[in-house]
N, C-alpha and C. Protein backbone atom coordinates (compact mmCIF):
# COMPACT_ATOMS: atom_id res chain seq x y z
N UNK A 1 110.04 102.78 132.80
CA UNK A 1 110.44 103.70 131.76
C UNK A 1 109.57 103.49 130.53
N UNK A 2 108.93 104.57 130.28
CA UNK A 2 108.16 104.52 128.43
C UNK A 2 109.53 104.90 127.66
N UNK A 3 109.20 104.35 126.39
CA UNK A 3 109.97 104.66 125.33
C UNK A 3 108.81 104.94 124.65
N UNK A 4 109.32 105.38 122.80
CA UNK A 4 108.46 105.44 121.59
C UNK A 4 109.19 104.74 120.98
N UNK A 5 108.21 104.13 120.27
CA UNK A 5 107.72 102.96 119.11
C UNK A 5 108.46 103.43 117.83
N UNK A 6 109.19 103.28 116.95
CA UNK A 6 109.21 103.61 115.58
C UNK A 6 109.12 102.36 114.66
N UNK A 7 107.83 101.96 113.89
CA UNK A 7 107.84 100.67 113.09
C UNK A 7 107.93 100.79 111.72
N UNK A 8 109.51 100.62 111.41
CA UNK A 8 109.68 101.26 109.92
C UNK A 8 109.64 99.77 109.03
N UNK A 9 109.08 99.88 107.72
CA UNK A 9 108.99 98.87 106.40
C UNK A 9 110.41 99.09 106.04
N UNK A 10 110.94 98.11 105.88
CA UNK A 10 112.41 98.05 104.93
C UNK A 10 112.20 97.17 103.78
N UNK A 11 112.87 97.38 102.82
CA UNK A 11 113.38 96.35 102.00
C UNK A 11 113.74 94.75 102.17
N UNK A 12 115.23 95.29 102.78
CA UNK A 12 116.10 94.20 103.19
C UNK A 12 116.26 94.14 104.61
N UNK A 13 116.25 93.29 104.83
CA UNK A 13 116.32 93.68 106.70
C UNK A 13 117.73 93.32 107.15
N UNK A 14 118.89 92.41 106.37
CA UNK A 14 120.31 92.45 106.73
C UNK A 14 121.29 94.18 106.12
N UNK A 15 120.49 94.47 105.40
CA UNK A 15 120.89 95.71 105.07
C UNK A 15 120.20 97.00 106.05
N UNK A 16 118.91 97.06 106.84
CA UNK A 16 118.76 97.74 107.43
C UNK A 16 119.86 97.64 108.99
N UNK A 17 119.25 96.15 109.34
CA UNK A 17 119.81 96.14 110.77
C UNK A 17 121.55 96.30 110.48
N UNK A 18 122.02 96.44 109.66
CA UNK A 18 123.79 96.78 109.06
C UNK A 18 123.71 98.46 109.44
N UNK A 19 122.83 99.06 108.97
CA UNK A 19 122.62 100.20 109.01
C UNK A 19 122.19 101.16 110.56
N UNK A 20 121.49 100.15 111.18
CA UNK A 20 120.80 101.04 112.56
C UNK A 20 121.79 100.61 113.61
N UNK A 21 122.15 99.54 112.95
CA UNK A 21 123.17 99.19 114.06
C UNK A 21 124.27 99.79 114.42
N UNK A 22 125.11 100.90 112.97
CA UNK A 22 125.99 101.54 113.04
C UNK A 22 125.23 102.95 113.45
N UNK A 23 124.27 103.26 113.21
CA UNK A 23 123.49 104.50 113.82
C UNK A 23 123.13 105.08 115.30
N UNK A 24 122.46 103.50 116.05
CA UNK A 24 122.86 103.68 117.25
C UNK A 24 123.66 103.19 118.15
N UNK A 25 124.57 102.43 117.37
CA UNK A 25 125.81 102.07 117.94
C UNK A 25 125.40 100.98 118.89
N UNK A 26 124.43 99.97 118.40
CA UNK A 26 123.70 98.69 119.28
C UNK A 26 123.28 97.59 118.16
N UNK A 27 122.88 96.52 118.50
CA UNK A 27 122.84 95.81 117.70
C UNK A 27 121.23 95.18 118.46
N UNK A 28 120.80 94.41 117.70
CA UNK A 28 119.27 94.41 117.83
C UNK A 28 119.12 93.38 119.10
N UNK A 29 118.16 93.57 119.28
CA UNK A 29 117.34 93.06 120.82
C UNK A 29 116.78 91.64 120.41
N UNK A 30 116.15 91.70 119.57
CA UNK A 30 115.75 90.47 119.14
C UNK A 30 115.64 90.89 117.61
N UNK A 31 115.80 89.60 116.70
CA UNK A 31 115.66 89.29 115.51
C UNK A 31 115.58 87.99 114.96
N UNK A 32 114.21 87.92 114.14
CA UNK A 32 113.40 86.67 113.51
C UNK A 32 113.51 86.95 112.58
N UNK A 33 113.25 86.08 111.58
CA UNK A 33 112.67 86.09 110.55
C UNK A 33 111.76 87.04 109.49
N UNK A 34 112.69 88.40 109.15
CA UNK A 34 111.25 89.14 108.58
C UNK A 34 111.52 90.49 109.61
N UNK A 35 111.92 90.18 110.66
CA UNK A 35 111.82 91.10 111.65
C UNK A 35 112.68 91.17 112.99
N UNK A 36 112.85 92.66 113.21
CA UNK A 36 114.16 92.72 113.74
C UNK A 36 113.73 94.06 115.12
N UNK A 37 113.96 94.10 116.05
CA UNK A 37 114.03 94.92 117.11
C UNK A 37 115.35 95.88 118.34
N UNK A 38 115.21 97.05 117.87
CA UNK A 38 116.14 97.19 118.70
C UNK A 38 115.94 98.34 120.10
N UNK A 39 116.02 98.24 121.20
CA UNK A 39 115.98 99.02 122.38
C UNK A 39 116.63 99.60 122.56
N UNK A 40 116.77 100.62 122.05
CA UNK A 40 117.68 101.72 122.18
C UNK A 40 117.91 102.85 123.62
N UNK A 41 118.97 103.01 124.70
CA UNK A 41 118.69 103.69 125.92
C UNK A 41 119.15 104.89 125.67
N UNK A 42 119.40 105.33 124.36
CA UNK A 42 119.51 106.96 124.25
C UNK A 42 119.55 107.41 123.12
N UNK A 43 119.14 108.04 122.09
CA UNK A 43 117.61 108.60 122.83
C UNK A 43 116.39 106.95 123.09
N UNK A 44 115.83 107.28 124.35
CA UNK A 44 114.73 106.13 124.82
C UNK A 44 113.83 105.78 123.37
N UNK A 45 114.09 104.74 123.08
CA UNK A 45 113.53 104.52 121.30
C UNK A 45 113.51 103.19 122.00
N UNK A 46 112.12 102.56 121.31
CA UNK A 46 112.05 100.85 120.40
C UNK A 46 111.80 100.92 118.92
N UNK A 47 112.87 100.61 118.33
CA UNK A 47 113.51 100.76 116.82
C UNK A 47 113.05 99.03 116.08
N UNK A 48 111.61 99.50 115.35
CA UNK A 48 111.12 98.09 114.57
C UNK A 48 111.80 97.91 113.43
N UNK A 49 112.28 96.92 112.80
CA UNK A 49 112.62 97.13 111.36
C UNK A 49 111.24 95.81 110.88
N UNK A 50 110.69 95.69 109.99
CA UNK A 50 109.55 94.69 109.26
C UNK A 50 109.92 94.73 108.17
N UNK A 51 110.44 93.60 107.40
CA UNK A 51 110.72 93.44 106.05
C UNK A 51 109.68 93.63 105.15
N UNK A 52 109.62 94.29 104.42
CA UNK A 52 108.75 94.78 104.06
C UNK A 52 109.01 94.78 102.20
N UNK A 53 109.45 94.41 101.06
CA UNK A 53 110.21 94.39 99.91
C UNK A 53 108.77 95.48 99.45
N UNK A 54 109.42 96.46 98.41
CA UNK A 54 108.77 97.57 97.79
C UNK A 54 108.04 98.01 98.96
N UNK A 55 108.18 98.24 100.23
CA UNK A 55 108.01 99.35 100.69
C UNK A 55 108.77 100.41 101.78
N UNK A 56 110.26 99.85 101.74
CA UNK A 56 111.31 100.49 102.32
C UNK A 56 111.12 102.08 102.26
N UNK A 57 111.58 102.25 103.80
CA UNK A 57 111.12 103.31 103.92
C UNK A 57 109.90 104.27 104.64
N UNK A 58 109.07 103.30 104.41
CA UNK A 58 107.63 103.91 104.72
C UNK A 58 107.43 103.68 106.12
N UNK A 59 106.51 103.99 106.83
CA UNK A 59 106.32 103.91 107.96
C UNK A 59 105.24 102.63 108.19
N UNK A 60 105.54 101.83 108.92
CA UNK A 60 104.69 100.99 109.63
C UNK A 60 103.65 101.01 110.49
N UNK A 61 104.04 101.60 111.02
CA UNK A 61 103.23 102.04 112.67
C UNK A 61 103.95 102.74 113.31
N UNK A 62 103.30 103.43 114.22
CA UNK A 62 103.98 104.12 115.77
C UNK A 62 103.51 103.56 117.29
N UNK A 63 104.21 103.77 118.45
CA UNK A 63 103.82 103.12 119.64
C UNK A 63 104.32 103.68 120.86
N UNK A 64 103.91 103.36 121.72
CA UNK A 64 104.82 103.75 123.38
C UNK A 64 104.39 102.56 124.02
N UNK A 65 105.76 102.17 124.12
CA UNK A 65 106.03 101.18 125.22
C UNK A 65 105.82 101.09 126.91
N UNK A 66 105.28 101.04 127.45
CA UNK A 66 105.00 100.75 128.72
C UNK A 66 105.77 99.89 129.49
N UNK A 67 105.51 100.13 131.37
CA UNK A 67 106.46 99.12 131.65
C UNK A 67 105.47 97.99 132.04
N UNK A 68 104.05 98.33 132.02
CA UNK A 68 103.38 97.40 133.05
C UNK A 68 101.77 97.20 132.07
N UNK A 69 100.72 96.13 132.46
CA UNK A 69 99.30 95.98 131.93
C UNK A 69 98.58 97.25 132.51
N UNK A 70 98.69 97.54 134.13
CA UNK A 70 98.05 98.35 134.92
C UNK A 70 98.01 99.95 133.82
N UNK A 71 99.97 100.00 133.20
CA UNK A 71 99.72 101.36 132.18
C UNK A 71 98.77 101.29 131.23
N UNK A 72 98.84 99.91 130.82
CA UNK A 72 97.94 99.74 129.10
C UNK A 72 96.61 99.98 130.10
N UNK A 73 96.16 99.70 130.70
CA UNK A 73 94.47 99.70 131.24
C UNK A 73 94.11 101.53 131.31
N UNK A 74 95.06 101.97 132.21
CA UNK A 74 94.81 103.43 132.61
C UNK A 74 95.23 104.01 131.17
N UNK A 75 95.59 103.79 129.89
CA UNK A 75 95.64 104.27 128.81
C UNK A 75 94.30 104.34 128.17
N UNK A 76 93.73 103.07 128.30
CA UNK A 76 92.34 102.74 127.45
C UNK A 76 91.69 103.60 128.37
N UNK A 77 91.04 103.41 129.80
CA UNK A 77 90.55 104.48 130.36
C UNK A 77 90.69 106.02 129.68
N UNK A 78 91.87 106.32 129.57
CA UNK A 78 92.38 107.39 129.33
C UNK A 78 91.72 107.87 127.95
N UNK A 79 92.52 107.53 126.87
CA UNK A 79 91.39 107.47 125.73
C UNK A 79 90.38 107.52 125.34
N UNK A 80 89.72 106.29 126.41
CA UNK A 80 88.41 106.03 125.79
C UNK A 80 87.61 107.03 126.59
N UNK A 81 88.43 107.87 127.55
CA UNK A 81 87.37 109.05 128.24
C UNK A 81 87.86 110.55 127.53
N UNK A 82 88.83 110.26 126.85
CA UNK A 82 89.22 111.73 125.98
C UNK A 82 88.27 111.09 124.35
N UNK A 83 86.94 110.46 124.17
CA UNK A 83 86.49 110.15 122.96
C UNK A 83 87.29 109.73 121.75
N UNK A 84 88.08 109.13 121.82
CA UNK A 84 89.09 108.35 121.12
C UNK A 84 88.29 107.00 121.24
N UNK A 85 88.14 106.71 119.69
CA UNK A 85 87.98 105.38 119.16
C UNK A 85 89.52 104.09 119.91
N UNK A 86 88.91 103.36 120.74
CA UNK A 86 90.09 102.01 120.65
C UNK A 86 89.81 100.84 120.57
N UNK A 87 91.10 100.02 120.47
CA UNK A 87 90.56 98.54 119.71
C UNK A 87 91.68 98.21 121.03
N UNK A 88 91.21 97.22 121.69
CA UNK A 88 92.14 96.72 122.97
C UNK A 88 92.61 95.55 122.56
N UNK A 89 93.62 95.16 122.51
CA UNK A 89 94.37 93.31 122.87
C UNK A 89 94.68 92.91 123.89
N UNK A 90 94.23 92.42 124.50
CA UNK A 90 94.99 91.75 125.75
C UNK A 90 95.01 90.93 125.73
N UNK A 91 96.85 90.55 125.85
CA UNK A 91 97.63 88.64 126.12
C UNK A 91 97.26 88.23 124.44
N UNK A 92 97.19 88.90 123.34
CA UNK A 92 97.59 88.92 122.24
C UNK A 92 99.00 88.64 121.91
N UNK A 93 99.43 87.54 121.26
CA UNK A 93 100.99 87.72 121.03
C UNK A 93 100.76 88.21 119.08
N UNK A 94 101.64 88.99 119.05
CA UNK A 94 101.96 89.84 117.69
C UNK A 94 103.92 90.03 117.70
N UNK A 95 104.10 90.59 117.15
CA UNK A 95 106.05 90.66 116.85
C UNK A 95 106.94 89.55 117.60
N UNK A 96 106.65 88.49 117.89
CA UNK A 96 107.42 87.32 118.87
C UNK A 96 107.19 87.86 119.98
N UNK A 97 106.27 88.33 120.48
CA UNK A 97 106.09 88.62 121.95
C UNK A 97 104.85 88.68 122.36
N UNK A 98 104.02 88.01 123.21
CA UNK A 98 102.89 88.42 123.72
C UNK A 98 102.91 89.60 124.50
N UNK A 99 101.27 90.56 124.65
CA UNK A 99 101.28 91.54 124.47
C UNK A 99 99.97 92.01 125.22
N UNK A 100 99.97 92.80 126.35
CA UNK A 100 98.92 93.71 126.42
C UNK A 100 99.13 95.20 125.40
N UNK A 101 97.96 95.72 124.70
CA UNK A 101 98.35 97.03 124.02
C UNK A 101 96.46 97.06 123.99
N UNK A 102 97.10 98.86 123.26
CA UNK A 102 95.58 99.37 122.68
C UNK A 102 95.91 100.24 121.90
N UNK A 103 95.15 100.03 120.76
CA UNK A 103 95.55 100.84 119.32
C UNK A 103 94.38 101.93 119.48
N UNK A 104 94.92 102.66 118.85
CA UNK A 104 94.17 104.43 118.10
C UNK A 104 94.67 104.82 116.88
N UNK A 105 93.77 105.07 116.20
CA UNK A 105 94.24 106.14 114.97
C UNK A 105 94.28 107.57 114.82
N UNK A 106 95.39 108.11 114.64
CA UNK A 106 95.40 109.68 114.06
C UNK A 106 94.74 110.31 113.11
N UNK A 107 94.84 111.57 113.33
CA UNK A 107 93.96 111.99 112.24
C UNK A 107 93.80 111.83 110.73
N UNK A 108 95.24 111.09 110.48
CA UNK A 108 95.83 110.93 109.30
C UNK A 108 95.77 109.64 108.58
N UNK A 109 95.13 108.48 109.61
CA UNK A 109 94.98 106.98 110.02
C UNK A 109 96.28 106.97 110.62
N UNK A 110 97.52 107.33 110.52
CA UNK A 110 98.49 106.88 111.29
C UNK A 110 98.16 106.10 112.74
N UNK A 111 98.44 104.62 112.71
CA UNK A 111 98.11 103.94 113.94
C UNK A 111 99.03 103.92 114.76
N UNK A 112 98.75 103.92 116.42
CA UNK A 112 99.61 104.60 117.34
C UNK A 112 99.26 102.63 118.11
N UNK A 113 100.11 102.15 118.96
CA UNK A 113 99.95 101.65 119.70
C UNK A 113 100.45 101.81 121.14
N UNK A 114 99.89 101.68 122.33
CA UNK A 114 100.19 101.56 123.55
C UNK A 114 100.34 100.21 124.24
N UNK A 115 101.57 99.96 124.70
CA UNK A 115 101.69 98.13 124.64
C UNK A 115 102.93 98.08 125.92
N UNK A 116 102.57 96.59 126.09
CA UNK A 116 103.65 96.47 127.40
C UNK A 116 104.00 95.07 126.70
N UNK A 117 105.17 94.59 127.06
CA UNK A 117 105.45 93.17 126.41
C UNK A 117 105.53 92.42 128.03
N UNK A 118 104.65 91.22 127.43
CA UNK A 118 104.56 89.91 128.67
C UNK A 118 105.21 88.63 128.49
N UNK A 119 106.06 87.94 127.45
CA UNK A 119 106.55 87.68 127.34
C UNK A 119 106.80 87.63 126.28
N UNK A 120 108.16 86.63 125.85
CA UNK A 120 108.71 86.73 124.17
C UNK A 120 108.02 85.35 123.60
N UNK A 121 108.04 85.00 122.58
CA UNK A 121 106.99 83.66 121.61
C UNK A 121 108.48 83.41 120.52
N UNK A 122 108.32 82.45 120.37
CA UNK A 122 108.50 81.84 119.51
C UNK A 122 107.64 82.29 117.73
N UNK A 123 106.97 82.56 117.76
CA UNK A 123 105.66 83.01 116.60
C UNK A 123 105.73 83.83 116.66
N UNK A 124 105.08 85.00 115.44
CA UNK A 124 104.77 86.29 115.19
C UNK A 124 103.69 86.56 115.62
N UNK A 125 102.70 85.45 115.85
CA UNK A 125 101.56 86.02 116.33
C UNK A 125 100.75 84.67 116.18
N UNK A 126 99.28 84.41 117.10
CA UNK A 126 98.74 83.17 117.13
C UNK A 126 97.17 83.67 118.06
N UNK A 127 97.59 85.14 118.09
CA UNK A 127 96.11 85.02 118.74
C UNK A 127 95.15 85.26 118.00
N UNK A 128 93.30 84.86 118.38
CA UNK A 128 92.67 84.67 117.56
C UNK A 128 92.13 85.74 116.10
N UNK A 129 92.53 87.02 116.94
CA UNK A 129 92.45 88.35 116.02
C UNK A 129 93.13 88.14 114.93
N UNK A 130 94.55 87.61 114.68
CA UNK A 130 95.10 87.13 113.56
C UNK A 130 94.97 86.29 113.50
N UNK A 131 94.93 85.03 113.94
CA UNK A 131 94.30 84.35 113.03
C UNK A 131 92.74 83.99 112.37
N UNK A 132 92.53 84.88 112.29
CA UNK A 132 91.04 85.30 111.56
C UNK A 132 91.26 86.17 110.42
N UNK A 133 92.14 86.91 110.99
CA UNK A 133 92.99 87.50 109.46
C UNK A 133 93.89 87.40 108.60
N UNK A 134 94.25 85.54 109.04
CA UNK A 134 95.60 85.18 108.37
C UNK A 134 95.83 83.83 108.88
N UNK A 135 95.20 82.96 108.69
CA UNK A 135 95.16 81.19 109.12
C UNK A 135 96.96 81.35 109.46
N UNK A 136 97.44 81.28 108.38
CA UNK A 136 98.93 81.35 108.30
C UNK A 136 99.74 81.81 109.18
N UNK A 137 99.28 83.05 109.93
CA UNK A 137 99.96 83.66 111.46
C UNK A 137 100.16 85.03 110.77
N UNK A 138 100.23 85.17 110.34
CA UNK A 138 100.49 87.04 109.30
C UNK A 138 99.05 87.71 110.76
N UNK A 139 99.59 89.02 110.13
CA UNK A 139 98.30 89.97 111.02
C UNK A 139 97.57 90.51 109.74
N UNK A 140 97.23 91.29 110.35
CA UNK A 140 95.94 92.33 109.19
C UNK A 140 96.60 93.27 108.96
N UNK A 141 97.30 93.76 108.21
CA UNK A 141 98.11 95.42 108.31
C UNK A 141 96.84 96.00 107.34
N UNK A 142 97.41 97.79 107.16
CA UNK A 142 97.10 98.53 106.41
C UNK A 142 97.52 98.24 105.20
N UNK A 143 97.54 98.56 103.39
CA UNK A 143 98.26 98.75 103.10
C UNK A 143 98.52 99.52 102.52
N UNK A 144 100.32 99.79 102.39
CA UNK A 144 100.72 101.18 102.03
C UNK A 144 101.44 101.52 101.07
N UNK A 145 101.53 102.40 99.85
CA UNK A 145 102.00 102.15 99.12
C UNK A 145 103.30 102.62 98.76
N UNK A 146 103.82 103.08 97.75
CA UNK A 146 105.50 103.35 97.53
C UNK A 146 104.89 105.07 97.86
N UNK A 147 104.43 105.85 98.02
CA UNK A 147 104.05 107.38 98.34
C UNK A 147 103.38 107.05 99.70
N UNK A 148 103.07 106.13 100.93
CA UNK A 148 103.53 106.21 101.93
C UNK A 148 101.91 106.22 102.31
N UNK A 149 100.62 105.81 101.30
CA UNK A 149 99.31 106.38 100.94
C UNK A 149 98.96 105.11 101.85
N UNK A 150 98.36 105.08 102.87
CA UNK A 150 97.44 104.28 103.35
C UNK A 150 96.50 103.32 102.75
N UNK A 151 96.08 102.31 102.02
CA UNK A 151 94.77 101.54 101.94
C UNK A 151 94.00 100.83 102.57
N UNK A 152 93.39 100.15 102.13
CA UNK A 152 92.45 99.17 103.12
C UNK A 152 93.54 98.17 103.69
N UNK A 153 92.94 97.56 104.86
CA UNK A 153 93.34 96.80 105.23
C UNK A 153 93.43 95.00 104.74
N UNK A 154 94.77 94.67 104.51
CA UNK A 154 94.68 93.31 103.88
C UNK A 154 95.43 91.95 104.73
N UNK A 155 95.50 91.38 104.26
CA UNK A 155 95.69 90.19 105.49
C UNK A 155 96.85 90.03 104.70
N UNK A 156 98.15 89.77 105.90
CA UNK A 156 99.26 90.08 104.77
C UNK A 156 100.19 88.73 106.03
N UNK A 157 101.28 88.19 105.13
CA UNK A 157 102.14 86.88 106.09
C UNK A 157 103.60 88.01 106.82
N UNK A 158 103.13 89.27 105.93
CA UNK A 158 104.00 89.82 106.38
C UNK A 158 104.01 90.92 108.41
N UNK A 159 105.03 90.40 108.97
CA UNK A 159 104.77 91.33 110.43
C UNK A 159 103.98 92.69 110.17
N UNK A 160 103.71 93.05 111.10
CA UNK A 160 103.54 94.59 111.03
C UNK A 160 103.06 95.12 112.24
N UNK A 161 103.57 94.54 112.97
CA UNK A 161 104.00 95.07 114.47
C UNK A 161 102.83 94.59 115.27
């Protein structure tokens, strides 16, 4: 089964997951530190929350979940033969989970990911892509501001999927 990705910035994250939890009537899948996940089986959703302070609200990222690596491969194929720019990870761990995926950007930069989870971590992340962008374990996000405006990319301790 695919689902879609929604990776929203919150504020507070005991006040969001209070909130989605009464929304879809589930309570989260996993939740760390900073960051919170929920699998939702109707409508088919993976529901990110990323603490995010002054930028509640905004969007994080987008994604489709996969069930398998074999999908993430025939995706990049896929892509990379419809002329779509991609950046591949494989066996990357990022959100407490290691990870086959492959990112694209929209026309808008909105970043899309295609990802299968291989197992769950302990860490937010430890592979070498972040840590090159964040000794500390943080990833590289965009950043975005309170009008939802895209900037450069900065090396931040904060998740971002």
């Amino acid at each position: 089964m695919s689902r879609i990705q929604l990776a929203l910035n919150v504020d507070d994250l005991d006040t969001a997951v209070t909130f989605y939890s009464k929304l879809f009537g589930a309570e989260p899948a996993k939740r760390k530190p900073g960051y919170a996940n929920f699998a939702i089986a109707e409508p088919p959703l993976k529901l990110v929350l990323i603490e995010n302070p002054g930028r509640g609200g905004s969007l994080n990222h987008l994604g489709v979940e996969v069930e398998s690596s074999a999908i993430v491969h025939e995706e990049i194929a896929r892509l990379a033969g419809a002329g779509l720019f991609t950046e591949e990870q494989i066996g990357t761990t990022c959100c407490f989970a290691t990870q086959d995926k492959v990112w694209v950007s929209g026309p808008a930069g909105e970043r899309w990911e295609v990802y299968t989870v291989l197992a769950d971590s302990d860490t937010f992340g430890t592979s070498p892509e972040l840590l090159a962008a964040d000794p500390a374990g943080g990833c590289s996000c965009e950043s975005v501001d309170a009008a939802g405006e895209v900037g450069e990319e900065q090396p931040s301790t904060t998740p971002c999927g």
